[in-house]
C-alpha atoms as a PDB file:
ATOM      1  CA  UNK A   1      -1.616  23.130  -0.178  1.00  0.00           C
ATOM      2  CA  UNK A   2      -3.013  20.035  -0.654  1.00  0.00           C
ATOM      3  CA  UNK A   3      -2.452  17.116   2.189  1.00  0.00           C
ATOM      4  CA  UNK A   4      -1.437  13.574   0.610  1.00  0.00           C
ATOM      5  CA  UNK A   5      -1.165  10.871   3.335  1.00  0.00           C
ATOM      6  CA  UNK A   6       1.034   7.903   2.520  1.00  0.00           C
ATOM      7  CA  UNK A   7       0.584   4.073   3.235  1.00  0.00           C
ATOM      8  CA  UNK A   8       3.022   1.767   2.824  1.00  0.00           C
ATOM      9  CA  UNK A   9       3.232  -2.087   2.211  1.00  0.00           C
ATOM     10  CA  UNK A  10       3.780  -5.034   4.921  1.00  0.00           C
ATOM     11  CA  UNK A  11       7.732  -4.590   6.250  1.00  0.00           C
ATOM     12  CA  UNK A  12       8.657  -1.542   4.942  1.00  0.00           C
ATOM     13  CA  UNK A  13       8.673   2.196   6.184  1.00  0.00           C
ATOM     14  CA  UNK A  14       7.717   5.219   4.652  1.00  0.00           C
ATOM     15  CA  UNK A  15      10.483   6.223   3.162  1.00  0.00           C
ATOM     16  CA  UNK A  16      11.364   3.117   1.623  1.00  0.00           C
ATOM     17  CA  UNK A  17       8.258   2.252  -0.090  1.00  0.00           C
ATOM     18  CA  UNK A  18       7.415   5.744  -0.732  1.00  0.00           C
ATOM     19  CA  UNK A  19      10.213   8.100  -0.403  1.00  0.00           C
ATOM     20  CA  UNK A  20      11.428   8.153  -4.226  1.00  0.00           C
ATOM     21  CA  UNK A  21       7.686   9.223  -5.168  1.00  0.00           C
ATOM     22  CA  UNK A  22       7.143  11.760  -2.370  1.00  0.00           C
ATOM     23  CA  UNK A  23      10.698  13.633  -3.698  1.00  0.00           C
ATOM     24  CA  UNK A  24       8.802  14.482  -6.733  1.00  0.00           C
ATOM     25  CA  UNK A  25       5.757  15.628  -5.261  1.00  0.00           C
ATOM     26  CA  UNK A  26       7.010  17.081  -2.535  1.00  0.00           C
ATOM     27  CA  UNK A  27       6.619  21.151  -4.654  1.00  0.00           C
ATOM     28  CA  UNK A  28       2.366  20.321  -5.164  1.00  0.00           C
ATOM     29  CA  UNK A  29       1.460  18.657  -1.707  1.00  0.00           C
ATOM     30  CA  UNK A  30       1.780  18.303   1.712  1.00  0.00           C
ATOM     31  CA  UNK A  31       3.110  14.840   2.210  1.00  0.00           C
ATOM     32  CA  UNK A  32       1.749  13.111   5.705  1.00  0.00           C
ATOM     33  CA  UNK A  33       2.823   9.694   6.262  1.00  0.00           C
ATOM     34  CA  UNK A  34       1.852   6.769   8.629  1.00  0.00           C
ATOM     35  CA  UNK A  35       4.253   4.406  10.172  1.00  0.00           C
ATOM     36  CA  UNK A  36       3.047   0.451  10.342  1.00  0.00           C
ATOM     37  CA  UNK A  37       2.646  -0.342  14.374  1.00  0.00           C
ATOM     38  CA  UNK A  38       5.095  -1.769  16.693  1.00  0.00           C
ATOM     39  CA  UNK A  39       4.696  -4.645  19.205  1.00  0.00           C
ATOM     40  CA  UNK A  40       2.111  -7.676  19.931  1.00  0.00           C
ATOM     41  CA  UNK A  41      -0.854  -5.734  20.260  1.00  0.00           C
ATOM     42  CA  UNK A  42      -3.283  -6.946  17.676  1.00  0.00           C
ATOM     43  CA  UNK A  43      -4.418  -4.742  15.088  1.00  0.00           C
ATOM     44  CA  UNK A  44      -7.060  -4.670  12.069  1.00  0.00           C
ATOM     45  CA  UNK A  45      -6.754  -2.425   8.991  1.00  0.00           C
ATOM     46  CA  UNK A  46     -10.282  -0.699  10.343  1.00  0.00           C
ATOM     47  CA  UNK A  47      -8.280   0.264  13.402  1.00  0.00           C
ATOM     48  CA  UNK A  48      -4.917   1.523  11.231  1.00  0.00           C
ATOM     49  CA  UNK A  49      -7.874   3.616   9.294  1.00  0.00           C
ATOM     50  CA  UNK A  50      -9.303   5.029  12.505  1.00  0.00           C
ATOM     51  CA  UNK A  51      -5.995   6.032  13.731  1.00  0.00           C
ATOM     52  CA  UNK A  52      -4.811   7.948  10.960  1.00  0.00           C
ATOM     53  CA  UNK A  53      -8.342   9.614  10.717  1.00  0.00           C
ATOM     54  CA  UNK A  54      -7.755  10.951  13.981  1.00  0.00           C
ATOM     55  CA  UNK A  55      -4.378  12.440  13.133  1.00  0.00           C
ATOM     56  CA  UNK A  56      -4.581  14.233  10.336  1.00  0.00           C
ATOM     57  CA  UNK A  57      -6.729  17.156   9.826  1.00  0.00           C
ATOM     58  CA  UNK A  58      -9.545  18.028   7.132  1.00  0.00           C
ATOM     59  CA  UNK A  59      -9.638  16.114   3.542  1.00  0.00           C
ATOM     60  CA  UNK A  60      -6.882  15.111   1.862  1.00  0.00           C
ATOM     61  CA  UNK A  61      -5.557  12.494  -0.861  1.00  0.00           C
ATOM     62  CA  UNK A  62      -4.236   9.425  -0.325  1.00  0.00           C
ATOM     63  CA  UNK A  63      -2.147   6.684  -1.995  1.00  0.00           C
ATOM     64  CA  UNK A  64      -1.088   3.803  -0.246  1.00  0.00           C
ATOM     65  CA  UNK A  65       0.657   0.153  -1.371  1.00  0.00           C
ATOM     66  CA  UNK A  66      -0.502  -3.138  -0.340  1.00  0.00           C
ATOM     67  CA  UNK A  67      -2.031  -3.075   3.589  1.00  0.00           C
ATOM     68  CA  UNK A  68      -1.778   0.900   3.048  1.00  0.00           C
ATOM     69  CA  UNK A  69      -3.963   0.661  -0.022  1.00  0.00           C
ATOM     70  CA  UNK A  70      -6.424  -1.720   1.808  1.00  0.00           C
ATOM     71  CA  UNK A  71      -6.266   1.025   4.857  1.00  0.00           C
ATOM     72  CA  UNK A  72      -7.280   3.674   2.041  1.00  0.00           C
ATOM     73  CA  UNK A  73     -10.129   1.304   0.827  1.00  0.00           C
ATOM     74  CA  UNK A  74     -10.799   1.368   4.612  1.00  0.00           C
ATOM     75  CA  UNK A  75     -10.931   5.324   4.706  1.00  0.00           C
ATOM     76  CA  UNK A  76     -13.359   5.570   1.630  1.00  0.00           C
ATOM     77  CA  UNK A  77     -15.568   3.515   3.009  1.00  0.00           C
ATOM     78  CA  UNK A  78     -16.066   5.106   6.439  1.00  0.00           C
ATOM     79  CA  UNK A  79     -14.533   8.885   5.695  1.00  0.00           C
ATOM     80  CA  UNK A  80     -16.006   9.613   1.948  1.00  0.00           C
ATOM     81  CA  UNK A  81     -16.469  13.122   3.092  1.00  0.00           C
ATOM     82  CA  UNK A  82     -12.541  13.361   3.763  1.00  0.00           C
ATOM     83  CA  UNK A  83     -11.012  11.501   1.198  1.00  0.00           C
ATOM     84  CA  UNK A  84     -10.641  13.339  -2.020  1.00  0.00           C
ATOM     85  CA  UNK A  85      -9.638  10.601  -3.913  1.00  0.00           C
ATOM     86  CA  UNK A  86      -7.414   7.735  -3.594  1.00  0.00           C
ATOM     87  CA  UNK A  87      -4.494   6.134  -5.460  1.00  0.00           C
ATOM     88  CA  UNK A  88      -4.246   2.247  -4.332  1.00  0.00           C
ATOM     89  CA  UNK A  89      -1.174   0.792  -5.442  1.00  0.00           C
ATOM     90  CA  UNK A  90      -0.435  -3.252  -5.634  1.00  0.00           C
ATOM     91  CA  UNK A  91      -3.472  -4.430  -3.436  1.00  0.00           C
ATOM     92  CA  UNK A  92      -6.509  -5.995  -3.258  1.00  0.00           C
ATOM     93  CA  UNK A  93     -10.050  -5.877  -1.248  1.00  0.00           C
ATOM     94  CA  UNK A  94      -8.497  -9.428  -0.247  1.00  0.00           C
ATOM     95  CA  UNK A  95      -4.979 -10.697  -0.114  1.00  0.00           C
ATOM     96  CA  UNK A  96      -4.443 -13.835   0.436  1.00  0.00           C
ATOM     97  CA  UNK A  97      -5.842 -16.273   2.706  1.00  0.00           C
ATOM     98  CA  UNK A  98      -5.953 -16.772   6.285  1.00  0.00           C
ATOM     99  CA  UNK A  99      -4.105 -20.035   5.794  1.00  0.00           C
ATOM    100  CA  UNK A 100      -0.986 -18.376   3.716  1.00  0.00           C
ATOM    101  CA  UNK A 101      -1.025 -15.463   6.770  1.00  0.00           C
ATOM    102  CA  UNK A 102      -0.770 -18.078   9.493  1.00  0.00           C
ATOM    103  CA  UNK A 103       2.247 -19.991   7.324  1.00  0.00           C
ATOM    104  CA  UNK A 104       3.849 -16.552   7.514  1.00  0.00           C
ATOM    105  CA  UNK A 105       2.767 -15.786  11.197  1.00  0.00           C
ATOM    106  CA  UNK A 106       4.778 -18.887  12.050  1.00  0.00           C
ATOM    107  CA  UNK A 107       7.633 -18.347  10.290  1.00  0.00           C
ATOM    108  CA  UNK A 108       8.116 -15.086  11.702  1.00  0.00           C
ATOM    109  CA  UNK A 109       7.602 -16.204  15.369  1.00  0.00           C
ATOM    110  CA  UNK A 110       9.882 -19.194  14.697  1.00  0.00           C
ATOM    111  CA  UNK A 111      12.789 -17.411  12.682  1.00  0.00           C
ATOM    112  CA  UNK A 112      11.904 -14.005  12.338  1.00  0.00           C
ATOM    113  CA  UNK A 113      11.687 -11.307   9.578  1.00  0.00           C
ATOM    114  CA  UNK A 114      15.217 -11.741   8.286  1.00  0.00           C
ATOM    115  CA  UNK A 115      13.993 -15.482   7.438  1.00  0.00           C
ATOM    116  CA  UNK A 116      11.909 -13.522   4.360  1.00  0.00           C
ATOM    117  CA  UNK A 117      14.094 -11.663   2.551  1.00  0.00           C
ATOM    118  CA  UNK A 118      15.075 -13.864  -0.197  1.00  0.00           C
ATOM    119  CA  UNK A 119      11.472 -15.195  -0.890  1.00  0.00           C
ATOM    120  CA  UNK A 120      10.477 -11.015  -0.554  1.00  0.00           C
ATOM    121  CA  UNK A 121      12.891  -9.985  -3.111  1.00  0.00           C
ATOM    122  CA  UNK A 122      11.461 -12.454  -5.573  1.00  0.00           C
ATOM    123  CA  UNK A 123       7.957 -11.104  -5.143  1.00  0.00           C
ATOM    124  CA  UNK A 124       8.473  -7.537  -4.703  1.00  0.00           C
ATOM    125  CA  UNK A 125      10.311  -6.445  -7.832  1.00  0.00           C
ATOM    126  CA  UNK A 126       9.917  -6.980 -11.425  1.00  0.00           C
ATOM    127  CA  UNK A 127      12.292  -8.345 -13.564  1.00  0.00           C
ATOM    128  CA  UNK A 128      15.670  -6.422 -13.146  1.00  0.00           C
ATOM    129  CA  UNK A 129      14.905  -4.092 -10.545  1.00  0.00           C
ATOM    130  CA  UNK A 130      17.747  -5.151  -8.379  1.00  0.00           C
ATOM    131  CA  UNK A 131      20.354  -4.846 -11.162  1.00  0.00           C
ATOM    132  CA  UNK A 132      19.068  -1.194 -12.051  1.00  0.00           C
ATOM    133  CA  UNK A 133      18.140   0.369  -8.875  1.00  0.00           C
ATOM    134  CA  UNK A 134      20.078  -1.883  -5.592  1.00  0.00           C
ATOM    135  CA  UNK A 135      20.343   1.134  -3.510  1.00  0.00           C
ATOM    136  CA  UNK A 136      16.258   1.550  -3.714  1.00  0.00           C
ATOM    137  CA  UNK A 137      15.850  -2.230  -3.443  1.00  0.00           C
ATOM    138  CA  UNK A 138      18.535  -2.806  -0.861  1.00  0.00           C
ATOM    139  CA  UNK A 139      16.947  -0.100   1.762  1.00  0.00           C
ATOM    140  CA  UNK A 140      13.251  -1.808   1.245  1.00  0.00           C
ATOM    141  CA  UNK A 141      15.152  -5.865   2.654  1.00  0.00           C
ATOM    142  CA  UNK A 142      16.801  -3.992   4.780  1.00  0.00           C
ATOM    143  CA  UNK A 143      13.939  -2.591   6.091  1.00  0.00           C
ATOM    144  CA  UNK A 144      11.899  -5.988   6.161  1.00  0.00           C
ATOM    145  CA  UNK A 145      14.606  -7.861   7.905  1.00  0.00           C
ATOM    146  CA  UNK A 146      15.365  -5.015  10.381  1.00  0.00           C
ATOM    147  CA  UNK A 147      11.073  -4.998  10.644  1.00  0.00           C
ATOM    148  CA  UNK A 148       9.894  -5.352  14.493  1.00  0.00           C
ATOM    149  CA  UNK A 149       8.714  -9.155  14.309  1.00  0.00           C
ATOM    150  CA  UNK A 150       5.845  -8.745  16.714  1.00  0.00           C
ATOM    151  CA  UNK A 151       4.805  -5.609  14.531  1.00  0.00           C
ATOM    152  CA  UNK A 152       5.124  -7.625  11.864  1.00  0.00           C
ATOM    153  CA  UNK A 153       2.902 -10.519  13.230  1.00  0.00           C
ATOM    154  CA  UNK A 154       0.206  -8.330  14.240  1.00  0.00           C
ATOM    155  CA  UNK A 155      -0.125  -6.269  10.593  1.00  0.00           C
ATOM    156  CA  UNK A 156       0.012  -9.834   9.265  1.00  0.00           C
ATOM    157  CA  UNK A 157      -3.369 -10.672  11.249  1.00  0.00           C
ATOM    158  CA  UNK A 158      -4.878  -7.898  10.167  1.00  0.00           C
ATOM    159  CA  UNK A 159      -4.564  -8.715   6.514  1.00  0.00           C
ATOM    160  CA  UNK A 160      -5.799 -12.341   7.133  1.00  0.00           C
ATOM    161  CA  UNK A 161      -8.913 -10.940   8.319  1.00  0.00           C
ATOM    162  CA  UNK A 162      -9.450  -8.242   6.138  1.00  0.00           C
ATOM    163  CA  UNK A 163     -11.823  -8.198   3.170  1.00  0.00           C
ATOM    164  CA  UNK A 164     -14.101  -5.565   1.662  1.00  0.00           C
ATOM    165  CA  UNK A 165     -14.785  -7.709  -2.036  1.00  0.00           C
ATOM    166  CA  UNK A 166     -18.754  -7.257  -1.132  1.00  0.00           C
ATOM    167  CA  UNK A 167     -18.563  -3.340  -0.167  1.00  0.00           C
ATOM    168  CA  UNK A 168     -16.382  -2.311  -3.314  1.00  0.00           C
ATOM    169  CA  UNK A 169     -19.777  -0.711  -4.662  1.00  0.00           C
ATOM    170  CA  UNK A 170     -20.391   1.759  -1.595  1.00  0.00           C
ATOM    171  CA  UNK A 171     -17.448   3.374  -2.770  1.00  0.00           C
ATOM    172  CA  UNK A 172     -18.151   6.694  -4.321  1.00  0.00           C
ATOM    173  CA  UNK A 173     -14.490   8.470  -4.258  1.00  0.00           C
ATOM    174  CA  UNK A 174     -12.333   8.534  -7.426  1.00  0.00           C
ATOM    175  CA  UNK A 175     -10.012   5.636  -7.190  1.00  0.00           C
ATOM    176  CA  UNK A 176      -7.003   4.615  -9.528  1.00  0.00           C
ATOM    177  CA  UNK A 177      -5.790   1.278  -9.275  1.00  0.00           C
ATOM    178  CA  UNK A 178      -2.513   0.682  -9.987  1.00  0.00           C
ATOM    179  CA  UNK A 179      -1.477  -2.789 -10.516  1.00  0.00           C
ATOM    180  CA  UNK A 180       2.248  -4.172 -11.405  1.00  0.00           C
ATOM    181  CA  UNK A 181       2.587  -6.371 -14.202  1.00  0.00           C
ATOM    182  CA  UNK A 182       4.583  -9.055 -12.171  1.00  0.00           C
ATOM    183  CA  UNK A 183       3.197  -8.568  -8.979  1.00  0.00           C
ATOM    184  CA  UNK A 184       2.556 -12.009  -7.983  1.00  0.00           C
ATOM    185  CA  UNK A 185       0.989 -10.768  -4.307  1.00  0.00           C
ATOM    186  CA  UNK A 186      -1.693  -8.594  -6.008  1.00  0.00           C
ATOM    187  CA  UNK A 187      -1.732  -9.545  -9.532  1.00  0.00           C
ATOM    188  CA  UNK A 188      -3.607  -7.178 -11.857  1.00  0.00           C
ATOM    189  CA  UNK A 189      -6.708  -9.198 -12.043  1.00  0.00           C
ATOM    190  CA  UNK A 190      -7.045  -8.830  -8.218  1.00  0.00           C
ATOM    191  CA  UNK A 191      -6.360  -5.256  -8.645  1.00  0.00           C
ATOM    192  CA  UNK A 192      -8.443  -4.613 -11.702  1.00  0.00           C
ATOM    193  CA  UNK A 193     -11.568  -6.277  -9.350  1.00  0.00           C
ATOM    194  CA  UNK A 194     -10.898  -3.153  -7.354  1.00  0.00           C
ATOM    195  CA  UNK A 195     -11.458  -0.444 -10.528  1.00  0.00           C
ATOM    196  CA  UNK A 196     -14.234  -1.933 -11.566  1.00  0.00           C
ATOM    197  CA  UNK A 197     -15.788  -2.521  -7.978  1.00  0.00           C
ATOM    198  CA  UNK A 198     -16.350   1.036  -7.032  1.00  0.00           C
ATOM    199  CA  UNK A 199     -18.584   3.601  -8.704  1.00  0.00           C
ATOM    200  CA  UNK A 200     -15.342   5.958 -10.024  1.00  0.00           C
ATOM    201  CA  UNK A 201     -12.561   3.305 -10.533  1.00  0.00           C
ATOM    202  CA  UNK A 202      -9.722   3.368 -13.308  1.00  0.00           C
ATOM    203  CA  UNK A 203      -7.085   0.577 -13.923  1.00  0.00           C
ATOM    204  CA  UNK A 204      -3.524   1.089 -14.640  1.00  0.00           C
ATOM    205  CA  UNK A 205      -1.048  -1.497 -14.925  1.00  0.00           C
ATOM    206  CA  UNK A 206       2.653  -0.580 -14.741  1.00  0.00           C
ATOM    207  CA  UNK A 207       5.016  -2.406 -17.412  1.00  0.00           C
ATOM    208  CA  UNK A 208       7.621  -4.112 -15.799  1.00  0.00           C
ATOM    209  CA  UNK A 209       6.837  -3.698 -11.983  1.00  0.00           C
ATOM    210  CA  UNK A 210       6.073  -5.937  -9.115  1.00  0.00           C
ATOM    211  CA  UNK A 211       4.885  -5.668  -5.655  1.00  0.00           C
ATOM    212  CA  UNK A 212       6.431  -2.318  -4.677  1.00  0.00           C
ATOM    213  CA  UNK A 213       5.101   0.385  -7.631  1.00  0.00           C
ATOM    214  CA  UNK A 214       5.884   3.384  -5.822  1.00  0.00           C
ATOM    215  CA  UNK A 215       9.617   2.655  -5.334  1.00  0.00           C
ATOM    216  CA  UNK A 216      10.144   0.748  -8.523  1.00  0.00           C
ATOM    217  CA  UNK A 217       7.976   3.409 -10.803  1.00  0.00           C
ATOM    218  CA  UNK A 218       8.100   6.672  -8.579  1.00  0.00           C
ATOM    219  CA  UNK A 219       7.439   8.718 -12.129  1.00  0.00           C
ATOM    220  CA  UNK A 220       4.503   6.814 -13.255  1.00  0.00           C
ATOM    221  CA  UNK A 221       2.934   7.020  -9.445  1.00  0.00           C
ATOM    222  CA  UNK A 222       3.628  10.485  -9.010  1.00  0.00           C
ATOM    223  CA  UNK A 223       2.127  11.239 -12.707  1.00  0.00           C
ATOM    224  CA  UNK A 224      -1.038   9.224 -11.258  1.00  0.00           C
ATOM    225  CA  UNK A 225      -1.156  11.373  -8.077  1.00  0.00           C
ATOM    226  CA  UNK A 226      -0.897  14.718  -9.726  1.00  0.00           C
ATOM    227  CA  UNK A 227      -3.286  13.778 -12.082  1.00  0.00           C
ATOM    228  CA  UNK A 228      -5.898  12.674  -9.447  1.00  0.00           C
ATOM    229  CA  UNK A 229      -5.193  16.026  -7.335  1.00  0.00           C
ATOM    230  CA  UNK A 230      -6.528  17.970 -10.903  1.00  0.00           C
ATOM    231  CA  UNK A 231      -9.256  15.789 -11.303  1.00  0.00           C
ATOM    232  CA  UNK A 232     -10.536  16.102  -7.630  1.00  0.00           C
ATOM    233  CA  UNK A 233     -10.001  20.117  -7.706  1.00  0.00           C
ATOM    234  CA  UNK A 234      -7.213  19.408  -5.151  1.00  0.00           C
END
C-alpha cells in the first residue's frame, strides 16, 4: 500500500487539521503523519523536510496545509526521487513577511497562543464553518490555544524565513494546488503562483473554504489525493 505523509498548518496537530480527510482514505493508503516541534530550539522548514525524510521509508505521497505544504515544496525540491506527487493545500512559496511573523512572535512571547484564537477563527474558516461543523472547528482553537508557545515561536521563524518563489521551476513532481476561496493567509492568487510555477502544477480552488481545506472540505481533499495516487501509478 501506498504511504501518504501528512503536514499540517501552524498550531494545529495532525488530527485536527487532517484527521477528517485521513478517515476517508484510510482503506487506499498508509497514512504517516508529522507532528510540528516542541520547545525554543529554532527550526527552518528545510530542517522539518530533512527530518521527516529521515523517518519515513521509500517514496510516498504527500499533502500537507500551510507550513506542511511549504515542507512538501521543501521535499520536491531536494527528494524528487521520493516524492510521488504532492497535494499542497492553503500555502504559498512565501507567506507573509518577516515583519507580520515578528508582530506574531511577540504576541506569543508576551501573551501566548490563547491570545490568537479569535483573530485565528476569522482567518481559518470560510463563511459558516463554525455554525455547520463546531466540533471540527472547536478541536482545531483548541488545539492552537493549547499549542506549546515556544513551539509555536520557533515554526513561526521558520516561515518568516522561508521562500522558494525563484525555485518553483526546478520542480518536476505532479503538484495540485489547492487554494480556499476565503483564505485570506494564502489567497488563491498566492496559491495559483504555485501551479503555475512548477513544470506539472494544477489549480483547484475550493468554494466556500478558508485557511484549513482539509478539515473544512475533507471530501474534496481526499477526491484530490486519490486522484493524484492514480495519476502517479501509486
Amino acid at each position: 500500500m501506498t504511504t501518504l505523509v501528512l503536514g499540517p498548518s501552524l498550531g494545529t496537530t495532525p488530527a485536527t487539521c487532517w484527521g477528517p480527510t485521513a478517515e476517508l482514505l484510510h482503506e487506499d493508503v498508509d497514512v504517516v503523519a508529522w507532528e510540528l516541534p516542541t520547545g525554543p530550539d529554532p527550526v527552518t522548514v528545510e530542517d522539518l523536510a530533512t527530518r521527516l525524510l529521515e523517518r519515513v521509508d521509500g517514496p510516498f505521497l504527500y499533502a500537507g496545509d500551510s507550513v506542511g505544504g511549504q515542507v512538501g515544496l521543501q521535499l520536491c525540491l531536494d527528494a524528487p526521487d521520493r516524492v510521488l506527487g504532492a497535494v499542497l493545500c492553503c500555502t504559498a512559496a512565501r507567506i507573509g513577511t518577516e515583519e507580520s511573523w515578528a508582530e506574531r512572535i511577540a504576541q506569543v512571547r508576551v501573551s501566548g497562543t490563547a491570545s490568537l484564537v479569535t483573530a485565528t477563527a476569522a482567518r481559518w474558516f470560510g463563511p459558516g464553518f463554525l455554525e455547520r461543523e463546531p466540533e471540527r472547528a472547536s478541536a482545531l482553537l483548541h488545539t492552537l490555544r493549547e499549542s506549546d508557545d515556544e513551539g509555536y515561536v520557533a515554526v513561526c521563524g521558520a516561515l518568516a524565513a522561508y521562500d522558494v518563489r525563484e525555485r518553483l521551476g526546478e520542480i518536476a513532481v505532479p503538484v495540485v494546488a489547492v487554494a480556499g476561496e476565503h483564505d485570506p493567509t494564502c489567497p488563491p492568487e498566492a496559491v495559483r503562483a504555485i501551479a503555475d510555477g512548477v513544470q506539472r502544477g494544477r489549480l483547484v480552488v475550493l468554494d466556500g473554504v478558508g485557511h484549513q481545506a482539509p478539515a473544512e472540505a475533507p471530501e474534496a481533499v481526499a477526491a484530490l489525493i486519490r486522484e493524484l495516487a492514480q495519476e502517479v501509478g501509486a
